[in-house]
Protein backbone atom coordinates (compact mmCIF):
# COMPACT_ATOMS: atom_id res chain seq x y z
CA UNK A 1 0.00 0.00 0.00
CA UNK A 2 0.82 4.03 -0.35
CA UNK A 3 1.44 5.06 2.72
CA UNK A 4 2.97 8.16 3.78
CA UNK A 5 6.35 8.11 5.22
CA UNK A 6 6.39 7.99 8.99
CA UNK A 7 7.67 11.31 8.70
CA UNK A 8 4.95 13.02 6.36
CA UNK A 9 2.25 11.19 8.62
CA UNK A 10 3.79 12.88 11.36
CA UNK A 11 3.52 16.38 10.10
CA UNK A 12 0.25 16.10 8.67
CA UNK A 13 -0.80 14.80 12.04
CA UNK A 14 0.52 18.03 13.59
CA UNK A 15 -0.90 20.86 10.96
CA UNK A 16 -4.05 19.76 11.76
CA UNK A 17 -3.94 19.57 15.66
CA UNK A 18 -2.22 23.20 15.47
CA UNK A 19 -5.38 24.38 13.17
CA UNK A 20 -8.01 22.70 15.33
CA UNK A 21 -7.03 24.28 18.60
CA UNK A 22 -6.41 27.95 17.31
CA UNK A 23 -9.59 27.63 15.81
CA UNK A 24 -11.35 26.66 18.79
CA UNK A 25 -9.72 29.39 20.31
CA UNK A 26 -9.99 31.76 17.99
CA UNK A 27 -13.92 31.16 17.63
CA UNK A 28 -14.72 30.91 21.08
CA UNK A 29 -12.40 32.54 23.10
CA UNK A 30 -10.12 34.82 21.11
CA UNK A 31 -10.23 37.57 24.16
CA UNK A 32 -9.52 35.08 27.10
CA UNK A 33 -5.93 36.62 27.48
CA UNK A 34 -6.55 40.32 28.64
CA UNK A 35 -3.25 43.02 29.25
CA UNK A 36 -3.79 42.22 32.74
CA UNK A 37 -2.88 38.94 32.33
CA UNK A 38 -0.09 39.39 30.02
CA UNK A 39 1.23 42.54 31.21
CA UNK A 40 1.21 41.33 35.06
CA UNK A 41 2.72 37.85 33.91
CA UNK A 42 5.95 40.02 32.12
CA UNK A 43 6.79 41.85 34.87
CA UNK A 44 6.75 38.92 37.24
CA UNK A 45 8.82 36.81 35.25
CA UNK A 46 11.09 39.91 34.02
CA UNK A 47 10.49 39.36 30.09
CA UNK A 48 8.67 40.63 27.36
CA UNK A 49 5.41 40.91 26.55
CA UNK A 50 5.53 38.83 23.26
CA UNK A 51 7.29 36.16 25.43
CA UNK A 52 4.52 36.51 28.28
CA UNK A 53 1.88 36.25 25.76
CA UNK A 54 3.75 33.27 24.08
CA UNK A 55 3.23 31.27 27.44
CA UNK A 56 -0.10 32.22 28.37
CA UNK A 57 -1.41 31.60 24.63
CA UNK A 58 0.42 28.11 24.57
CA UNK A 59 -0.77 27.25 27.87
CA UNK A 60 -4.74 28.31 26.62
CA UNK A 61 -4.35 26.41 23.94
CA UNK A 62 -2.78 23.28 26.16
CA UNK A 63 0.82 22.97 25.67
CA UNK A 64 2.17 22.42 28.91
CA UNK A 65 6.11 23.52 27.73
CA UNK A 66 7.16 23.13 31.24
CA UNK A 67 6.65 19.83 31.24
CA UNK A 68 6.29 18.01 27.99
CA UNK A 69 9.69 18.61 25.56
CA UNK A 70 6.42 17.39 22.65
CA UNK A 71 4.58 20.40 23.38
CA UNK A 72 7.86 22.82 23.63
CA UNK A 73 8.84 21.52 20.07
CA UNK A 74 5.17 22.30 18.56
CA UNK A 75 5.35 25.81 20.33
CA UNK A 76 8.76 26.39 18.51
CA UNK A 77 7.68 25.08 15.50
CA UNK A 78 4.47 26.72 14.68
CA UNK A 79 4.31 29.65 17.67
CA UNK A 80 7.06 31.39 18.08
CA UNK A 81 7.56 30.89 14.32
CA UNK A 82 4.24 32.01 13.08
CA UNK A 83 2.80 34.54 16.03
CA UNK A 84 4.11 38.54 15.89
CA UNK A 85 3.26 41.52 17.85
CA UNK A 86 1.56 43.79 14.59
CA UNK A 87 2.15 47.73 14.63
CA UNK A 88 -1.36 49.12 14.26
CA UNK A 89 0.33 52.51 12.62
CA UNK A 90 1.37 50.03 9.25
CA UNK A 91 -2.64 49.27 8.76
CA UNK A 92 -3.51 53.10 10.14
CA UNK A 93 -1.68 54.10 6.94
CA UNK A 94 -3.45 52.01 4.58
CA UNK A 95 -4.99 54.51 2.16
CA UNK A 96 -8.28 52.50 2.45
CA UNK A 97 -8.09 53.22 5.87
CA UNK A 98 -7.37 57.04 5.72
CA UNK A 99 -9.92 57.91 2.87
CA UNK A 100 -13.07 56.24 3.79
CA UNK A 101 -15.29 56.89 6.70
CA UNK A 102 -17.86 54.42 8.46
CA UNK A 103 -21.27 55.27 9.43
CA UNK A 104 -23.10 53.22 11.67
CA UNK A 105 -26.02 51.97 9.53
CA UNK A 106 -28.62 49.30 8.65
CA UNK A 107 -29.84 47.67 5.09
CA UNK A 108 -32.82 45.33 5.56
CA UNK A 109 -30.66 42.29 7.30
CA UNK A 110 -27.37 43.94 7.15
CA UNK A 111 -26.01 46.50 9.34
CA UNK A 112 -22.26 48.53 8.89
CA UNK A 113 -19.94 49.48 11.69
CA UNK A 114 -17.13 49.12 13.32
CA UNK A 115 -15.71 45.82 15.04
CA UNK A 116 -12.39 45.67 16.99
CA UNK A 117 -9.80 43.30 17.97
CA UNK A 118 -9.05 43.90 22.01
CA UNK A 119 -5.86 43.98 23.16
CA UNK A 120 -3.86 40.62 23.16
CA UNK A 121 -6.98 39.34 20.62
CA UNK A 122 -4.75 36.96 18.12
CA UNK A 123 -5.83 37.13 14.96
CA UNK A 124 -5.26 35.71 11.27
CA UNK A 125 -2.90 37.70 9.49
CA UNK A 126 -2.14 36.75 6.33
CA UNK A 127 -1.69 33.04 4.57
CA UNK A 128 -0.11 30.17 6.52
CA UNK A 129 3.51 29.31 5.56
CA UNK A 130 3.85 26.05 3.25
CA UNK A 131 6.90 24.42 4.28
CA UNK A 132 9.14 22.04 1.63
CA UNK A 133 7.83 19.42 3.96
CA UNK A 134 4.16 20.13 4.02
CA UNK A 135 4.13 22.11 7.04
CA UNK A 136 1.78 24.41 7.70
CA UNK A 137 2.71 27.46 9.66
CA UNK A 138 -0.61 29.63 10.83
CA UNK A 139 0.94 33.47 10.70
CA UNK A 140 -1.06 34.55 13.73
CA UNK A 141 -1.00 38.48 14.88
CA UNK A 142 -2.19 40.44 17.64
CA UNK A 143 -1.96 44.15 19.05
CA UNK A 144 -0.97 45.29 22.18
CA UNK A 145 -3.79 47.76 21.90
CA UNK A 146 -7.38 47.81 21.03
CA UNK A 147 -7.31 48.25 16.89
CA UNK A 148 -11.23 48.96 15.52
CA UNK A 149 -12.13 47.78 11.84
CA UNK A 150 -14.95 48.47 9.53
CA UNK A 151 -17.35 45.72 9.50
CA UNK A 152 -20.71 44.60 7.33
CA UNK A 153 -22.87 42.06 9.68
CA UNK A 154 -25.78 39.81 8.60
CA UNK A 155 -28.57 39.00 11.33
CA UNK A 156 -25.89 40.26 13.50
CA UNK A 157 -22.89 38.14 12.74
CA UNK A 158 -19.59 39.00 11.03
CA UNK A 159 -19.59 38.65 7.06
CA UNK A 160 -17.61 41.35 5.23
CA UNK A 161 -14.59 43.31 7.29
CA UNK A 162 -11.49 45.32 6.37
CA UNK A 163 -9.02 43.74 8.43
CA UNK A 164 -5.08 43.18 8.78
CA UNK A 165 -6.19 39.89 7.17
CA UNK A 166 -7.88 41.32 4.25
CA UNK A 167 -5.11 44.15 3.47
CA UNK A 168 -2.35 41.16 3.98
CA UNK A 169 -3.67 38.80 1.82
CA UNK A 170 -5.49 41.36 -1.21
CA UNK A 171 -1.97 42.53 -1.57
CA UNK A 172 -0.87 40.30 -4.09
CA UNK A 173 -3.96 39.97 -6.34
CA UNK A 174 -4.05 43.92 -6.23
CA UNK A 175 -0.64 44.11 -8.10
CA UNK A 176 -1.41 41.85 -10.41
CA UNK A 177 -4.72 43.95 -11.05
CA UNK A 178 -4.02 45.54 -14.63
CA UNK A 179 -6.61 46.65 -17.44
CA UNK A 180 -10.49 45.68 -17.20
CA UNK A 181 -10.81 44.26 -14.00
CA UNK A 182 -13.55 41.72 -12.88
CA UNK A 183 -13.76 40.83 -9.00
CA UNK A 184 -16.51 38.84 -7.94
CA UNK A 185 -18.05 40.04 -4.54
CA UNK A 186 -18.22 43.86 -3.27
CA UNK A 187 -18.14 43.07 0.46
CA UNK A 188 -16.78 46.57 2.05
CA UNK A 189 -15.24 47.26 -1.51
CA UNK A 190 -11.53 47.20 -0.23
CA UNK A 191 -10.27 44.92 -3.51
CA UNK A 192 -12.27 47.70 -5.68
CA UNK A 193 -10.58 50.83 -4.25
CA UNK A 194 -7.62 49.68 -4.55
CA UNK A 195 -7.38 48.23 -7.90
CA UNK A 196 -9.25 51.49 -9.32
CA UNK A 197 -5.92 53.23 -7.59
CA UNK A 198 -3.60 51.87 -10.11
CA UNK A 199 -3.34 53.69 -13.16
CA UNK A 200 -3.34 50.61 -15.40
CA UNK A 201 -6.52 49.50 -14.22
CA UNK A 202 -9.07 51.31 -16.70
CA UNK A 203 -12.56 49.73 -14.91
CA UNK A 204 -13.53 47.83 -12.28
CA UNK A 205 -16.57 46.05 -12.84
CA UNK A 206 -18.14 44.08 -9.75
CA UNK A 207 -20.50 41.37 -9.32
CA UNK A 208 -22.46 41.49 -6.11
CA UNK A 209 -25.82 39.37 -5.39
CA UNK A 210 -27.42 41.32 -2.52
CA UNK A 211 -29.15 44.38 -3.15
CA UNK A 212 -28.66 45.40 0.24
CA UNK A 213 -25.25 45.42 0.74
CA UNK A 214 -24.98 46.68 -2.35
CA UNK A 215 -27.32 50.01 -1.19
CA UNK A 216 -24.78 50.19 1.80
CA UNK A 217 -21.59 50.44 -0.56
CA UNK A 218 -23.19 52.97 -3.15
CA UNK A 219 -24.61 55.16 -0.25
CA UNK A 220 -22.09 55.39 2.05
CA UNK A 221 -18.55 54.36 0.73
CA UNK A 222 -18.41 54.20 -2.99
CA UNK A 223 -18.88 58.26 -3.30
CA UNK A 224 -15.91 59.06 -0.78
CA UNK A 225 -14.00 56.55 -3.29
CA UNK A 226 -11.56 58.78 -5.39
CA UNK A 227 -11.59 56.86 -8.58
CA UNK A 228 -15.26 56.12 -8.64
CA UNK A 229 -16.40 56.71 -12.46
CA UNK A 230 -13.67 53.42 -12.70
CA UNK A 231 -15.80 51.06 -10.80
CA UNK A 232 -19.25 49.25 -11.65
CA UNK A 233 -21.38 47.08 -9.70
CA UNK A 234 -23.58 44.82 -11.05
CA UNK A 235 -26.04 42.77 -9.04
CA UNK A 236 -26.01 39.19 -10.41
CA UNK A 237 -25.42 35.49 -9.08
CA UNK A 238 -21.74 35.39 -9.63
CA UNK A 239 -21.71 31.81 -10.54
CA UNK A 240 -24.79 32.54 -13.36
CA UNK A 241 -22.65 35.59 -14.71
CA UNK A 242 -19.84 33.01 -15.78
CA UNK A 243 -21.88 30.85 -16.71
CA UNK A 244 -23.83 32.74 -19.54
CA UNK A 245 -20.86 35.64 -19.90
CA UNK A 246 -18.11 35.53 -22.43
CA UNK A 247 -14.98 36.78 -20.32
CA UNK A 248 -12.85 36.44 -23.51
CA UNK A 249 -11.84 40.13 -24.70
CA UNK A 250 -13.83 41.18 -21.77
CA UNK A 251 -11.55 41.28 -19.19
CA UNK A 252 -8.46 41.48 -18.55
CA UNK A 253 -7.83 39.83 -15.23
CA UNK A 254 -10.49 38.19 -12.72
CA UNK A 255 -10.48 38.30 -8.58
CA UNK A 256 -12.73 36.30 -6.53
CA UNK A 257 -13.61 36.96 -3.41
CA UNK A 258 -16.97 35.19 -2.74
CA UNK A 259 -16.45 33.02 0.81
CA UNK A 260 -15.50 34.24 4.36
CA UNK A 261 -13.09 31.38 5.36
CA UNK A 262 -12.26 28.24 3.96
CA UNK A 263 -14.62 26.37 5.70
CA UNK A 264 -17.39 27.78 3.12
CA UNK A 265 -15.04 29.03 0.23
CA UNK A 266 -13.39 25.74 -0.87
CA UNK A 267 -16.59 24.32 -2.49
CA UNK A 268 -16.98 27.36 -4.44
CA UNK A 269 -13.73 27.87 -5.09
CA UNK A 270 -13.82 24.36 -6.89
CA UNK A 271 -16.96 25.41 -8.49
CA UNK A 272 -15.19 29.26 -9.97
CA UNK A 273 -11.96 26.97 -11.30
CA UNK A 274 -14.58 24.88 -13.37
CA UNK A 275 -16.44 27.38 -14.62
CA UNK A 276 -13.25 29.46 -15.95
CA UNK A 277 -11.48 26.28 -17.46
CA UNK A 278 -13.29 27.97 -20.78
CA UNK A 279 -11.08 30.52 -20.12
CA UNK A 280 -7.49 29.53 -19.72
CA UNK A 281 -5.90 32.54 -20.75
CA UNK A 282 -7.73 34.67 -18.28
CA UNK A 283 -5.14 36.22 -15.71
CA UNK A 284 -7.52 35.42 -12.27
CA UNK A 285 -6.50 35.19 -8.75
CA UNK A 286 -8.50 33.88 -5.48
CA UNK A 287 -8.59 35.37 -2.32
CA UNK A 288 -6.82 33.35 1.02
CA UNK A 289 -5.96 30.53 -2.24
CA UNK A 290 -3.21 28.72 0.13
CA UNK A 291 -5.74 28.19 2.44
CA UNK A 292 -8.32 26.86 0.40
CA UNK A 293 -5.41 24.53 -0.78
CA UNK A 294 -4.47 23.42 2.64
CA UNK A 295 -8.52 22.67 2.89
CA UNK A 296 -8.31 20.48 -0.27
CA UNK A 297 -4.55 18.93 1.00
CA UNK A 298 -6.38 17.11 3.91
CA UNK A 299 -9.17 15.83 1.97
CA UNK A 300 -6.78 14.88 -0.35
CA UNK A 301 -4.79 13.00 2.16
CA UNK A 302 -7.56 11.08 3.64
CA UNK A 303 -8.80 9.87 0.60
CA UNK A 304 -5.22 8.98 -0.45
CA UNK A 305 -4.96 7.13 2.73
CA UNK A 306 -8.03 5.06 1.70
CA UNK A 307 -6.94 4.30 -1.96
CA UNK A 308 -3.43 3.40 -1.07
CA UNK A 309 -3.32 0.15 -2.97
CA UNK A 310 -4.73 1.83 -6.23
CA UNK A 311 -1.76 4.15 -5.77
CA UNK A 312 0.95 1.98 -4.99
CA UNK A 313 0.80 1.49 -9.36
CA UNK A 314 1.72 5.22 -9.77
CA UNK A 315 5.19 4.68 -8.02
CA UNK A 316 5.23 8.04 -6.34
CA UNK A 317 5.92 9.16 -2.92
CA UNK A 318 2.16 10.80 -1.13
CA UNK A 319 3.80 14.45 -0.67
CA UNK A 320 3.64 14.58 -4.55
CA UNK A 321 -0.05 14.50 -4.20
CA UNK A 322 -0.38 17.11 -1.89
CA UNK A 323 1.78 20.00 -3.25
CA UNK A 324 0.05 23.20 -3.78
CA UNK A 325 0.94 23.00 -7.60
CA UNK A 326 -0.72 19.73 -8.16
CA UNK A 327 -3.70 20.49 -5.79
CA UNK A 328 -3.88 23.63 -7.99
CA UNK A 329 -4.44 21.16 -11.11
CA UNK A 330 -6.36 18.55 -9.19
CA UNK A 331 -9.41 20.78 -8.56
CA UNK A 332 -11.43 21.13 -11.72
CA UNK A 333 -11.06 17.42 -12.15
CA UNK A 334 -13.39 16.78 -8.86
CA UNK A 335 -16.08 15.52 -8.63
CA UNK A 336 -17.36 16.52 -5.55
């Protein structure tokens, strides 16, 4: 049978522990660790606050490093080298930030305002690392002061935000931007701004489904935007506008940005790559892409950990089947 290596296993094994307790924390109780805690916990034990907040974030998340040399190696291995102390004045400076203001206001079920990450509130930055051995590094921030963010809620929970996370990881599909410009999903119009910035980017044309948030961004944001006559918004099922829309000559490079985590984006994302196979040429990008990959790499494993006989024919070693470049290839071809 195709197995992995003992050592592959291992990893694997490891990612996904590290990714199941930050999540748990993360969702339920990212501000457990208050500058109280961390603050009073430095000055005891005369060192920093990053290192104070290293221990009491370990210990939250149930490394005992005191104890167990296992849980001091993981807290080397993906803490220290994937958790940093962020400098709210590099986001203050973000032009997004400067230029547009927030009212507090409501659209049938959706509502704008301002969120906030507390003090000592981790956070994810930008994508996780990819090792050369499949390791997956979670680049976790924080701030050692309270940092507020423009938000879009529906029925009251979190949907569409302008974030560290969302300036981080648009940077990349922003300067590849160039020419007629598709981006599918508005949210709070960050990716639009932007790309209407750069002087090679002619229009911006964006396809948004709900009317309401929609209203929101045309009311209250779109007119403080400086390079407004650039952008459109059409309201329109993204997935029906591919579908029955010639892209070819069109457009000139496509963004999607339709899912709030990978949890709900990697169907979709599956769904996009299909749908734009009739367009190979098409320069496109997808928002928090590594991530959805890492999704897809552990379905990928298990299933390759069921087949392994069926695989032992193909004569190669797992980790070739779960590089981002062949997950990148994999995707249109599946099935479900």
């Amino acid at each position: 049978m195709l197995y992995a290596d003992a050592a592959l296993e291992k990893i694997i094994e490891e990612n996904q522990l590290i990714l199941t307790v930050y999540s748990q924390y993360l969702n339920h109780t990212p501000r457990f660790l208050t500058s109280e805690l961390v603050e009073n916990l430095a000055k005891e034990c005369e060192i920093s606050n990053h290192e104070a907040f290293l221990a009491l974030f370990g210990a939250a998340l149930g490394l005992d490093c005191a104890e167990s040399r296992e849980h001091r190696r993981l807290e080397q291995i993906y803490l220290r080298a994937g958790i940093s102390c962020q400098d709210p004045d590099v986001y203050r400076g973000n032009e997004y930030y400067k230029t547009i203001k927030f009212p507090s206001v409501r659209k049938g079920n959706w509502e704008m305002k301002h969120g906030s990450y507390a003090p000592y509130e981790p956070f994810v930055r930008t994508h996780p690392v990819l090792t050369k051995e499949l390791r997956e590094i979670p680049q976790i921030g924080y701030f050692e002061e309270e940092f507020p963010f423009p938000a879009i809620l529906e029925d009251g929970v979190e949907w569409m935000t302008v974030t560290p996370n969302e300036i981080e990881t648009m940077k990349e599909p922003i300067q590849r931007a160039r020419g007629r410009v598709l981006t599918l999903g508005l949210g709070l119009g960050y990716f639009a701004f932007c790309a209407s910035q750069k002087e090679e980017v002619t229009e911006v044309t964006v396809i948004e489904q709900d009317g309401n948030v929609i209203s929101l961004v045309r009311e209250h944001l779109l007119p403080q935007f400086p390079h407004r006559e650039k952008i459109r918004i059409v309201q329109a099922d993204a997935f029906d506008f591919l579908e029955r829309t010639n892209l070819s000559g069109q457009f000139d490079y496509l963004f999607s940005d339709l899912w709030h985590d990978a949890s709900d984006g990697l169907e979709m994302y599956i769904r996009i790559k299909k749908l734009l196979q009739k367009h190979p040429t098409l320069p496109r990008d997808y928002w928090i892409e590594p991530s959805l990959l890492s999704a897809l790499r552990n379905l990928v494993y298990e299933k390759l950990t069921e087949q392994g006989d069926a695989l032992q024919k193909l004569g190669k070693p797992m980790a070739d089947f779960l590089s981002d470049d062949f997950l990148r290839q994999l995707e249109p071809e599946l099935k479900e």
